[in-house]
C-alpha atoms as a PDB file:
ATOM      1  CA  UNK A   1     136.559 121.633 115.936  1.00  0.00           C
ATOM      2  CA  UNK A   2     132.879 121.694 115.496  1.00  0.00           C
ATOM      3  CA  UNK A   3     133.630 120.794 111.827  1.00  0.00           C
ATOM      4  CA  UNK A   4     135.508 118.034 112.721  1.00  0.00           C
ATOM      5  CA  UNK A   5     132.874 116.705 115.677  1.00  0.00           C
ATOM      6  CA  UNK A   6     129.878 117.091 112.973  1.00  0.00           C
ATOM      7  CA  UNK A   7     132.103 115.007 110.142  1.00  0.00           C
ATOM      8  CA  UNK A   8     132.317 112.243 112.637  1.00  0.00           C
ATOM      9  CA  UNK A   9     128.744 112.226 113.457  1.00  0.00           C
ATOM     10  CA  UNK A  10     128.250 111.929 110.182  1.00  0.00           C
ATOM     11  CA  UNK A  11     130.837 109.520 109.588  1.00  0.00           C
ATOM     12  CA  UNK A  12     129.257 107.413 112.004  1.00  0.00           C
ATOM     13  CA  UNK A  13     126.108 107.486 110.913  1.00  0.00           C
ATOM     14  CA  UNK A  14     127.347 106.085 108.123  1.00  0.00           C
ATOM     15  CA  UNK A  15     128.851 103.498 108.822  1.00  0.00           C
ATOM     16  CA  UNK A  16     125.232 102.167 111.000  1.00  0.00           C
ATOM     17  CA  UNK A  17     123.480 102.593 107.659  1.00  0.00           C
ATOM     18  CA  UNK A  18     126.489 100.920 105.700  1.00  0.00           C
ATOM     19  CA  UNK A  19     126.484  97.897 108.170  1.00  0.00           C
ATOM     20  CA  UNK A  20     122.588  97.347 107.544  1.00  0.00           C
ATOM     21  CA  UNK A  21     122.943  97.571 103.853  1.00  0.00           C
ATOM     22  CA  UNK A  22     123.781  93.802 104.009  1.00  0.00           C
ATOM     23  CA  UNK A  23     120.508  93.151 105.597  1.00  0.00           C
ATOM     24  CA  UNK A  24     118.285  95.332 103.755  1.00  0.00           C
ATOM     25  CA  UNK A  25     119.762  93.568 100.221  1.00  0.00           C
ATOM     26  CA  UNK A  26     118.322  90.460 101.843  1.00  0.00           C
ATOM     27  CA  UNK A  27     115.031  91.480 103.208  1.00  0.00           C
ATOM     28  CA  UNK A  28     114.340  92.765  99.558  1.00  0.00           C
ATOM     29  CA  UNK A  29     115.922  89.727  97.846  1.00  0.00           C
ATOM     30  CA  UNK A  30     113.166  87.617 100.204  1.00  0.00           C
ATOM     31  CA  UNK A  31     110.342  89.702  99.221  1.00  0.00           C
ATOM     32  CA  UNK A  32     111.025  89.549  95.077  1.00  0.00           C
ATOM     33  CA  UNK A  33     111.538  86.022  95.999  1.00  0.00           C
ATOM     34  CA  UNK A  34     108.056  85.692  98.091  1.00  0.00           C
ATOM     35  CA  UNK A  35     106.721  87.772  95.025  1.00  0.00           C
ATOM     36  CA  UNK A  36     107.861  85.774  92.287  1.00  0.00           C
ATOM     37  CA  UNK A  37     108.251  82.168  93.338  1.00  0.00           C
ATOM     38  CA  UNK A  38     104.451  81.336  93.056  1.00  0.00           C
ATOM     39  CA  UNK A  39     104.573  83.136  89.340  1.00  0.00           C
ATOM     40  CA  UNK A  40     108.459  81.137  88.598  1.00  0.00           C
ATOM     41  CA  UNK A  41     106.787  77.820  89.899  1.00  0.00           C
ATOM     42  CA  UNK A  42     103.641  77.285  87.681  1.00  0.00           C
ATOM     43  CA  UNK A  43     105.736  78.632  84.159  1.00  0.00           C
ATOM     44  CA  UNK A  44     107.952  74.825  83.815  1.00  0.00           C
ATOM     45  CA  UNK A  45     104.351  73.116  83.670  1.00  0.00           C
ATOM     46  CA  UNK A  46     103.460  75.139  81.024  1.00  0.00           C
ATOM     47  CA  UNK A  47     105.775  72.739  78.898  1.00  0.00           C
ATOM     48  CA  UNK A  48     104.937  69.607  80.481  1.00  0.00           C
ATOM     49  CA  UNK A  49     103.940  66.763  78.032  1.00  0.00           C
ATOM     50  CA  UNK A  50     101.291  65.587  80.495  1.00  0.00           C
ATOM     51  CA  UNK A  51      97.305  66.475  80.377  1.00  0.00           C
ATOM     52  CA  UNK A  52      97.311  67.632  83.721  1.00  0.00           C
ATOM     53  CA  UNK A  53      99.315  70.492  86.328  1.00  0.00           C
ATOM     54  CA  UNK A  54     101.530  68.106  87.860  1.00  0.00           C
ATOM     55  CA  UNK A  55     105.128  67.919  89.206  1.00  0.00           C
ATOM     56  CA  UNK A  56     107.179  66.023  88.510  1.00  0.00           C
ATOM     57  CA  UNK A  57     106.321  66.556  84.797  1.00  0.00           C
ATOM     58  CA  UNK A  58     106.312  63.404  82.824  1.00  0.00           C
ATOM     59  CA  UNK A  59     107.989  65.263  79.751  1.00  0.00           C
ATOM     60  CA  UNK A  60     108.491  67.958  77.886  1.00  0.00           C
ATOM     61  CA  UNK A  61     106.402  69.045  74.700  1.00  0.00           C
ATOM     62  CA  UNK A  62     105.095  72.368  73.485  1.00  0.00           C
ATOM     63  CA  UNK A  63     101.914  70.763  72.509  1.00  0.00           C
ATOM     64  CA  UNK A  64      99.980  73.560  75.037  1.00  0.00           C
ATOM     65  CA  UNK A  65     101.672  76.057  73.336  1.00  0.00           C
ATOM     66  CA  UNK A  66     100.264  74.577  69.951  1.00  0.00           C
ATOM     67  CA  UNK A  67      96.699  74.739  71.664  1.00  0.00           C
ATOM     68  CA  UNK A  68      96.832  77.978  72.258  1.00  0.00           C
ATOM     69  CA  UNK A  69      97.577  78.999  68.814  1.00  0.00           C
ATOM     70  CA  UNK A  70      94.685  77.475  67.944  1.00  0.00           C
ATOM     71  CA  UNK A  71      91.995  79.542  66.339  1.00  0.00           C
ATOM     72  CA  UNK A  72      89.120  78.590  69.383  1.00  0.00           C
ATOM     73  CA  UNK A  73      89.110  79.384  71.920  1.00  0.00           C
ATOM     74  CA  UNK A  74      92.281  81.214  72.320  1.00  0.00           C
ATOM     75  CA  UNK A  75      92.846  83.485  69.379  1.00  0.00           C
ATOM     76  CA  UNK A  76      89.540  84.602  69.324  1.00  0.00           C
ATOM     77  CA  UNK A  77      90.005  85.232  72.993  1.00  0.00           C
ATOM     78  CA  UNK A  78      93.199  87.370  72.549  1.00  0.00           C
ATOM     79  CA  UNK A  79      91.494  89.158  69.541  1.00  0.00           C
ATOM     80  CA  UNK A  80      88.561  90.570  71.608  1.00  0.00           C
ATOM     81  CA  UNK A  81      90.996  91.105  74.584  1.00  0.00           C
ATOM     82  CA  UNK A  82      93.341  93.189  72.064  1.00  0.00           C
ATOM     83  CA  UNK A  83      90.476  94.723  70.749  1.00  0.00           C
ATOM     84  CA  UNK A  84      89.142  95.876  73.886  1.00  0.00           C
ATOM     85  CA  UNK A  85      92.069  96.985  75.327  1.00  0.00           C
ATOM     86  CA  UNK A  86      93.227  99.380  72.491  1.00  0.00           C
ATOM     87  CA  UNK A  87      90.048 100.875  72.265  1.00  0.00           C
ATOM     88  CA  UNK A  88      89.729 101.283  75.894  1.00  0.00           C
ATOM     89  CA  UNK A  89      93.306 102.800  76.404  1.00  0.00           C
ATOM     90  CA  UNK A  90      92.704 105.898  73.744  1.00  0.00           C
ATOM     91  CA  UNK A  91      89.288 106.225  75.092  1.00  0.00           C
ATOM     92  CA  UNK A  92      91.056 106.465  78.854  1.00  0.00           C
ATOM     93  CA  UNK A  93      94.097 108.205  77.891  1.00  0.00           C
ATOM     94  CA  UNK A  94      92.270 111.219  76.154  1.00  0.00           C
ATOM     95  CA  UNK A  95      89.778 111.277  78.508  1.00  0.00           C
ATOM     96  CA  UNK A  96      92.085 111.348  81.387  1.00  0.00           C
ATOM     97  CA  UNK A  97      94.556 113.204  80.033  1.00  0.00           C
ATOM     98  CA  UNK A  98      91.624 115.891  79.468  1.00  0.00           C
ATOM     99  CA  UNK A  99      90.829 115.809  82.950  1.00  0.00           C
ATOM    100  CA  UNK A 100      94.045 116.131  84.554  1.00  0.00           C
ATOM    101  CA  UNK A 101      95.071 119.267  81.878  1.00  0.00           C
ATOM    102  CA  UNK A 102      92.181 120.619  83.159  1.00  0.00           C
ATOM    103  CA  UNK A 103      92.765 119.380  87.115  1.00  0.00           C
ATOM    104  CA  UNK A 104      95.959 121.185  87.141  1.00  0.00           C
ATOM    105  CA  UNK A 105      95.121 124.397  85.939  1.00  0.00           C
ATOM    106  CA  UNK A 106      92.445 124.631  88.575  1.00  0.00           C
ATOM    107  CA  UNK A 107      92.954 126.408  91.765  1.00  0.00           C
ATOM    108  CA  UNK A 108      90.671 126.066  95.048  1.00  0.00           C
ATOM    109  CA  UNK A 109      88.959 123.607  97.878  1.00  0.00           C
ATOM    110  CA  UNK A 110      86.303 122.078  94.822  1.00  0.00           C
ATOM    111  CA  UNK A 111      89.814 120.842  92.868  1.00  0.00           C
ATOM    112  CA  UNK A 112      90.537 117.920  96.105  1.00  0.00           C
ATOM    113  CA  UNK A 113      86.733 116.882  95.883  1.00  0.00           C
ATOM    114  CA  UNK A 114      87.005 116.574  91.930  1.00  0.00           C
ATOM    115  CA  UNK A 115      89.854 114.823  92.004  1.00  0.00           C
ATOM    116  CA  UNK A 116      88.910 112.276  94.561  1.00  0.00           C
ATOM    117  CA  UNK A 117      85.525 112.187  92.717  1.00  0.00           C
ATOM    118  CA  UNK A 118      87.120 110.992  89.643  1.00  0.00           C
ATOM    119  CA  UNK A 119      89.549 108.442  91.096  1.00  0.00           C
ATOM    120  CA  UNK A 120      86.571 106.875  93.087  1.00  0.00           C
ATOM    121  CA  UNK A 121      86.884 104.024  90.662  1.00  0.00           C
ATOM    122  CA  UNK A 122      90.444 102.535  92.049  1.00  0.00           C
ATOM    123  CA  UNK A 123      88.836 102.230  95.572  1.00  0.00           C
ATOM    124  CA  UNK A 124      85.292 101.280  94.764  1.00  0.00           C
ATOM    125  CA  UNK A 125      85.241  97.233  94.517  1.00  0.00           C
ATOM    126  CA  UNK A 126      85.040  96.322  91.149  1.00  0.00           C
ATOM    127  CA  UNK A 127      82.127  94.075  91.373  1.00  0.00           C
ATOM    128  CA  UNK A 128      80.094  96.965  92.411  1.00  0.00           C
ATOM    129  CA  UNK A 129      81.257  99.121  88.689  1.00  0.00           C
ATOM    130  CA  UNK A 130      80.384  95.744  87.132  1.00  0.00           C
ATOM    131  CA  UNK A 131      76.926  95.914  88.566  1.00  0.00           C
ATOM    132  CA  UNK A 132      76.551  99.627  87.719  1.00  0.00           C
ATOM    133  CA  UNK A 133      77.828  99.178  84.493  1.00  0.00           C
ATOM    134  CA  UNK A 134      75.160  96.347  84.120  1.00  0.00           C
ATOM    135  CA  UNK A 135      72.303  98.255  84.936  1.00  0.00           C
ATOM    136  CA  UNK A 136      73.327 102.017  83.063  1.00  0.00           C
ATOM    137  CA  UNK A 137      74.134  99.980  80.013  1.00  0.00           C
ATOM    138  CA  UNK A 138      70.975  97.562  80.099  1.00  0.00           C
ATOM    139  CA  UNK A 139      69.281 100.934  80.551  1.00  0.00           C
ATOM    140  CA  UNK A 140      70.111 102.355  77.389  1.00  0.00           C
ATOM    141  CA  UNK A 141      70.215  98.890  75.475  1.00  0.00           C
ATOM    142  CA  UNK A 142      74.194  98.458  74.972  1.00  0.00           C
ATOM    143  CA  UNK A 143      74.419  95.305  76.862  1.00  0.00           C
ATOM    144  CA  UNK A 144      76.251  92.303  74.858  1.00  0.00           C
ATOM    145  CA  UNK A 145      78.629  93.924  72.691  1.00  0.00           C
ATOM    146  CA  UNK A 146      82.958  94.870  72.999  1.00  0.00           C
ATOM    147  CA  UNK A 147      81.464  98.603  72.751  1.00  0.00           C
ATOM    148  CA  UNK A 148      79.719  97.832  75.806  1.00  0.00           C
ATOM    149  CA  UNK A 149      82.655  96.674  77.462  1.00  0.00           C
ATOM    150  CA  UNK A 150      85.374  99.244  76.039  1.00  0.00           C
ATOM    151  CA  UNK A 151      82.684 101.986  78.367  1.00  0.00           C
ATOM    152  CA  UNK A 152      82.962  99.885  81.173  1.00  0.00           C
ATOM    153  CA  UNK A 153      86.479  99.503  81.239  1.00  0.00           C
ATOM    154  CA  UNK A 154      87.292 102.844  80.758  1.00  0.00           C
ATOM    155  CA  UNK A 155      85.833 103.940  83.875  1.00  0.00           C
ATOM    156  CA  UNK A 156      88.139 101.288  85.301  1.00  0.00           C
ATOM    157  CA  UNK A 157      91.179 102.541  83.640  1.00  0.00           C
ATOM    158  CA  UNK A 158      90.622 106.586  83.479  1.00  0.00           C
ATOM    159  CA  UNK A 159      91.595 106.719  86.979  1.00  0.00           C
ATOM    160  CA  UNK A 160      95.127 105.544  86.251  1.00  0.00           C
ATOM    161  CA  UNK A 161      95.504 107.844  83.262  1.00  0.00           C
ATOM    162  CA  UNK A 162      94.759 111.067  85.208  1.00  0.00           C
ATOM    163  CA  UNK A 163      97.056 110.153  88.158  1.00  0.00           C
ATOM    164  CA  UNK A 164     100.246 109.584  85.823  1.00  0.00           C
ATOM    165  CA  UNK A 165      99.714 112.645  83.704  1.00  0.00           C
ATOM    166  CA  UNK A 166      99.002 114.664  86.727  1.00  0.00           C
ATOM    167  CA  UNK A 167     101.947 113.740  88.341  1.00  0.00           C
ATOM    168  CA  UNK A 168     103.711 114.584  84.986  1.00  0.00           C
ATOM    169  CA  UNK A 169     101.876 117.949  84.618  1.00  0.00           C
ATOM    170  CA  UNK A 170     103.550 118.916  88.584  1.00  0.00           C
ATOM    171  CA  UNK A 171     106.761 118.543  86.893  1.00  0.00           C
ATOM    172  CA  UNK A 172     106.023 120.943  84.154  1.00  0.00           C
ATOM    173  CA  UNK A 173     106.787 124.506  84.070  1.00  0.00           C
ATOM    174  CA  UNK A 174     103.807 126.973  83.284  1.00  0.00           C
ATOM    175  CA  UNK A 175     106.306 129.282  81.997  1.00  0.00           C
ATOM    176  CA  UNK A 176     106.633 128.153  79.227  1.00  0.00           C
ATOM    177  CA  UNK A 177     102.984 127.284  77.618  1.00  0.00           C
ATOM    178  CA  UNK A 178     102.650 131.147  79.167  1.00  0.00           C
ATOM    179  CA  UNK A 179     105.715 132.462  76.958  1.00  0.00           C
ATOM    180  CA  UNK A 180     104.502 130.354  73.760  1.00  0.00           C
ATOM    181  CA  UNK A 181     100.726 132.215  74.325  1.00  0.00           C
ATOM    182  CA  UNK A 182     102.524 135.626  74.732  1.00  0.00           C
ATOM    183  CA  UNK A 183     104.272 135.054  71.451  1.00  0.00           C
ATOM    184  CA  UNK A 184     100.753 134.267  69.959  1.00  0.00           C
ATOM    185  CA  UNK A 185     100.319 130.655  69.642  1.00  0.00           C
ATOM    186  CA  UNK A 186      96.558 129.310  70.216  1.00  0.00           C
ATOM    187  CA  UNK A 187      95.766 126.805  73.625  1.00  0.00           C
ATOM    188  CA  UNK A 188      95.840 124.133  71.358  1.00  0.00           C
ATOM    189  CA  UNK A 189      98.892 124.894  69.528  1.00  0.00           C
ATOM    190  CA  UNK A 190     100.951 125.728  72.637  1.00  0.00           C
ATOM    191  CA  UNK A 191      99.468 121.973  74.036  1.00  0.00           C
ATOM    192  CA  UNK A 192     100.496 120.202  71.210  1.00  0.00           C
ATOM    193  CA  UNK A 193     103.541 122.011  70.648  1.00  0.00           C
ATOM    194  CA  UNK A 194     105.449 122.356  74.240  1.00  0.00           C
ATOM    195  CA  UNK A 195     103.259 121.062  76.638  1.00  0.00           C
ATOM    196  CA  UNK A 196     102.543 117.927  74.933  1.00  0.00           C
ATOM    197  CA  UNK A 197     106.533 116.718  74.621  1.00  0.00           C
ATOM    198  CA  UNK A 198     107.274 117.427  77.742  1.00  0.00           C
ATOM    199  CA  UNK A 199     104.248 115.357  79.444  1.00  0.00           C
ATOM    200  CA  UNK A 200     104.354 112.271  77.285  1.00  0.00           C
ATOM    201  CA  UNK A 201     106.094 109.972  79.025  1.00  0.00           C
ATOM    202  CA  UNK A 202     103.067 110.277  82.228  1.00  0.00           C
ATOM    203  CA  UNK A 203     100.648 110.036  79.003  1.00  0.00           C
ATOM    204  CA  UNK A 204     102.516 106.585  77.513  1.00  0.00           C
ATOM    205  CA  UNK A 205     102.494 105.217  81.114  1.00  0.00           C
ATOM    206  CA  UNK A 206      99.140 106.156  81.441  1.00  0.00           C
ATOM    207  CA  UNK A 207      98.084 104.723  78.353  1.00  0.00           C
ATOM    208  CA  UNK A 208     100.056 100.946  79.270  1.00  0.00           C
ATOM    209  CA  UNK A 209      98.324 100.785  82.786  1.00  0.00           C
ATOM    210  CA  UNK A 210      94.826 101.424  80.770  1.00  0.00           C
ATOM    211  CA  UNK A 211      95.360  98.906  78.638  1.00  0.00           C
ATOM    212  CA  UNK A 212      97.128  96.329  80.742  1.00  0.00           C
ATOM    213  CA  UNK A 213      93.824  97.201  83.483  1.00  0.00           C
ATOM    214  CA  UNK A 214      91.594  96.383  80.257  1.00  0.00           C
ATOM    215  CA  UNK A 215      93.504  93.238  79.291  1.00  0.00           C
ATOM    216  CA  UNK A 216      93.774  91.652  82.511  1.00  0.00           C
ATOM    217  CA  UNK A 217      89.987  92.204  83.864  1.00  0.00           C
ATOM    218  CA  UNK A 218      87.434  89.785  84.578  1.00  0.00           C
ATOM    219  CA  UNK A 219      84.073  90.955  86.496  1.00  0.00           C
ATOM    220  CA  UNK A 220      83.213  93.527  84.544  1.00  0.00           C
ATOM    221  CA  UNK A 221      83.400  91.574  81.393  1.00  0.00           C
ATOM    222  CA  UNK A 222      81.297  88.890  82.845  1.00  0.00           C
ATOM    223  CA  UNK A 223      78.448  91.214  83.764  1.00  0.00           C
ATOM    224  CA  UNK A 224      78.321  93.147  80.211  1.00  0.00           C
ATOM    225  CA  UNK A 225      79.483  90.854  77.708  1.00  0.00           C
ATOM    226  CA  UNK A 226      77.666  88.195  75.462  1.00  0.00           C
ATOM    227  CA  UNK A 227      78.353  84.810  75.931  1.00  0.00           C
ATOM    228  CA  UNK A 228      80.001  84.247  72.683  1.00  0.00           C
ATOM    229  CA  UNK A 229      82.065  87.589  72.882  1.00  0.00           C
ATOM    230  CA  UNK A 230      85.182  85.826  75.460  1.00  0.00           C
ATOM    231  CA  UNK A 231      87.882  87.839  76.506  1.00  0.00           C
ATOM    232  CA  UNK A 232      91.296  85.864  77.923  1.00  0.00           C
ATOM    233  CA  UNK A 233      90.622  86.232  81.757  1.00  0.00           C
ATOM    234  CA  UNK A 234      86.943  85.334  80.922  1.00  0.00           C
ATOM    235  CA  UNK A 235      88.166  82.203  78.959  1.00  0.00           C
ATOM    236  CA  UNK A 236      91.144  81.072  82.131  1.00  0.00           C
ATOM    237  CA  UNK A 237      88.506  81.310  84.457  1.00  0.00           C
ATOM    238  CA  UNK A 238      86.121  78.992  82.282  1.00  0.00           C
ATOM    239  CA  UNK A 239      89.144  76.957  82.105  1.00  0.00           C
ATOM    240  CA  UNK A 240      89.550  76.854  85.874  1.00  0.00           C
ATOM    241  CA  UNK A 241      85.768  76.141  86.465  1.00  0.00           C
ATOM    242  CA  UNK A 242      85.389  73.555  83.464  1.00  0.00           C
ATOM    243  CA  UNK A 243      88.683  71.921  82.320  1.00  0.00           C
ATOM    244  CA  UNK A 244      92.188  72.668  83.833  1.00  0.00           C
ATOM    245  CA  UNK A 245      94.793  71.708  82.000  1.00  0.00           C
ATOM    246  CA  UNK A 246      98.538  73.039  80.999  1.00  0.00           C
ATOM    247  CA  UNK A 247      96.973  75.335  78.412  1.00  0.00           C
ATOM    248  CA  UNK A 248      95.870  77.506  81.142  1.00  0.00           C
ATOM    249  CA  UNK A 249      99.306  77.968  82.507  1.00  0.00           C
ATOM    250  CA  UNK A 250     100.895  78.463  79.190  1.00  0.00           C
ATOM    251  CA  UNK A 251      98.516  81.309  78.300  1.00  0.00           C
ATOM    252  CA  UNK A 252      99.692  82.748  81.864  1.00  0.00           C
ATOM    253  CA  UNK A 253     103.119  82.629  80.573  1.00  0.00           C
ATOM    254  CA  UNK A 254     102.265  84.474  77.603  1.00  0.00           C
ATOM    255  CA  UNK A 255     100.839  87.067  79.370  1.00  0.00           C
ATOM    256  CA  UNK A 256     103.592  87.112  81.713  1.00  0.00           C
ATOM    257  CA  UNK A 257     106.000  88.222  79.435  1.00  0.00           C
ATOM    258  CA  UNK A 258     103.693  90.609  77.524  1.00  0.00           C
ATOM    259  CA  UNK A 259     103.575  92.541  80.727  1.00  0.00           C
ATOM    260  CA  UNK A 260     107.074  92.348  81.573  1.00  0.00           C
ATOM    261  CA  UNK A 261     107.962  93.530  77.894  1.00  0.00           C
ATOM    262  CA  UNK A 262     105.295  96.548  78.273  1.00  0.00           C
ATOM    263  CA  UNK A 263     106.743  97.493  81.983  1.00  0.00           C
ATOM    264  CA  UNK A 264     110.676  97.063  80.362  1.00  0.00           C
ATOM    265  CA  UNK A 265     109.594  99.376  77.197  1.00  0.00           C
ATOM    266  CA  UNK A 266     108.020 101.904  80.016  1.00  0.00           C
ATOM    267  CA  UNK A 267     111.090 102.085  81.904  1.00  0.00           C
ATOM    268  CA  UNK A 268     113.321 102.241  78.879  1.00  0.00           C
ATOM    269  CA  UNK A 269     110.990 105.222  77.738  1.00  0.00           C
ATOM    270  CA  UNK A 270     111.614 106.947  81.265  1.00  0.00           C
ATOM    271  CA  UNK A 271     115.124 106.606  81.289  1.00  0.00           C
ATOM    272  CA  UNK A 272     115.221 107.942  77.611  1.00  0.00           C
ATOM    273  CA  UNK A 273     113.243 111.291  79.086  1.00  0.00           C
ATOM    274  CA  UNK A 274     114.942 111.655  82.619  1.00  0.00           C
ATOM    275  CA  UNK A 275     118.359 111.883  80.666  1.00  0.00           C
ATOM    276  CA  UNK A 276     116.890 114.439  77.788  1.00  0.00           C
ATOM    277  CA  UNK A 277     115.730 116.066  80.869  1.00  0.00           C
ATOM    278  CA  UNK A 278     118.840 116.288  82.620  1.00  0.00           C
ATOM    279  CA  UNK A 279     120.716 117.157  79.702  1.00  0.00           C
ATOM    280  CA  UNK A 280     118.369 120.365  78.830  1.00  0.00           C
END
């Protein structure tokens, strides 16, 4: 009887949490929507034949698309911005993954402080890192240069690294790097060799959050960079203050699927672990 009294309960609880299904599939369908419709809305004007962001759009042309191919301002814009954000993600992803290796095989109270210590950059403003980055690097005469910036930005982005390898490290089990060192293999062999494939998709993610941080950020590379040396944020927010036109937008589009082709290729890379996971 009790069985039976409990498997109605149940039942019935249930069905509540069946009957608001409905309504939670529309309270998320309005919040993607309130999420997306601003980004959705400015993409058609990217192909608008008209000099100026407009609806309704006189025509359609992909002569913006043509000025951003152009070799100035926007190629050399998305060169430095490439070359900035691969040299800032392996400078943040082996520095963070360093840290967090070394995080989680630390035990006591000083591991919370280092940890929050080290993350201090994703709740500091950013305009105050641009600032210190300013003065540190004008100190030591590395103002003006993408080396400059690649520094800066790696304090931004380090942060991210260490929090999606550590959460891949909590996952791992020690048993195993302790087995490969009891059969004789070296630190660095048993990281490369069984801790290393097993953490690599927290690394990867890592790694795509550095570089998307580096891509996408502004401040910091108006406080440490040389005129001449313009990044694509630095050059849309020119293009904002000086001149807006449809080119703006259509870089914006560009980007827009860049990022949703490096968050797709993350999750496909997830999937592709969780089931070799599962499966061992």
């Amino acid at each position: 009887m009790t069985d039976r009294r409990d498997q109605n309960v149940y039942g019935q609880k249930q069905g509540v949490s069946r009957g608001w299904m409905p309504f939670v599939r529309l309270l998320a369908a309005c919040a993607l929507l309130f999420l997306w419709l601003p980004i959705l809305a400015i993409i058609p004007i990217s192909f608008s034949s008209g000099s100026f962001l407009s609806y309704p759009m006189p025509g359609f042309s992909l002569r913006w698309y043509a000025a951003v191919l152009q070799p100035d301002p926007w190629l050399a814009a998305f060169r430095n911005s490439l070359q900035v954000g691969i040299g800032t993600m392996v400078l943040s992803t082996t520095l963070g993954t360093m840290a967090a290796y070394g995080l989680n095989l630390t035990q006591g109270r000083c591991r919370s402080a280092v940890l929050a210590f080290l993350i201090s950059p994703m709740i500091v403003p950013v305009v105050i890192i641009a600032l210190s980055s300013y003065f540190a690097l004008a100190y030591v005469g590395g103002l003006g240069s993408l080396n400059a910036l690649v520094l800066a930005h790696t304090l931004l982005a380090s942060p991210f690294v260490l929090i999606l390898v550590l959460a891949s490290l909590g996952q791992f089990d020690h048993t195993l790097s302790r087995a490969a060192s009891s059969l004789g293999a070296s630190p660095i062999a048993t990281f490369k060799q069984v801790t290393l494939p097993l953490i690599w998709p927290g690394i990867f993610g890592g790694a795509t959050f550095a570089f998307v941080t580096s891509f996408d950020e502004v401040v910091i590379a108006m406080f440490v960079t040389a005129p001449g040396q313009v990044t694509v944020p630095r050059q849309l927010f020119a293009g904002l203050r000086d001149k807006i036109d449809p080119s703006l937008v259509a870089v914006t589009t560009v980007l827009i699927a860049f990022s949703i082709i490096f968050f797709a290729l993350l999750e496909v890379i997830n999937s592709v672990s969780r089931s070799r996971t599962s499966r061992s």
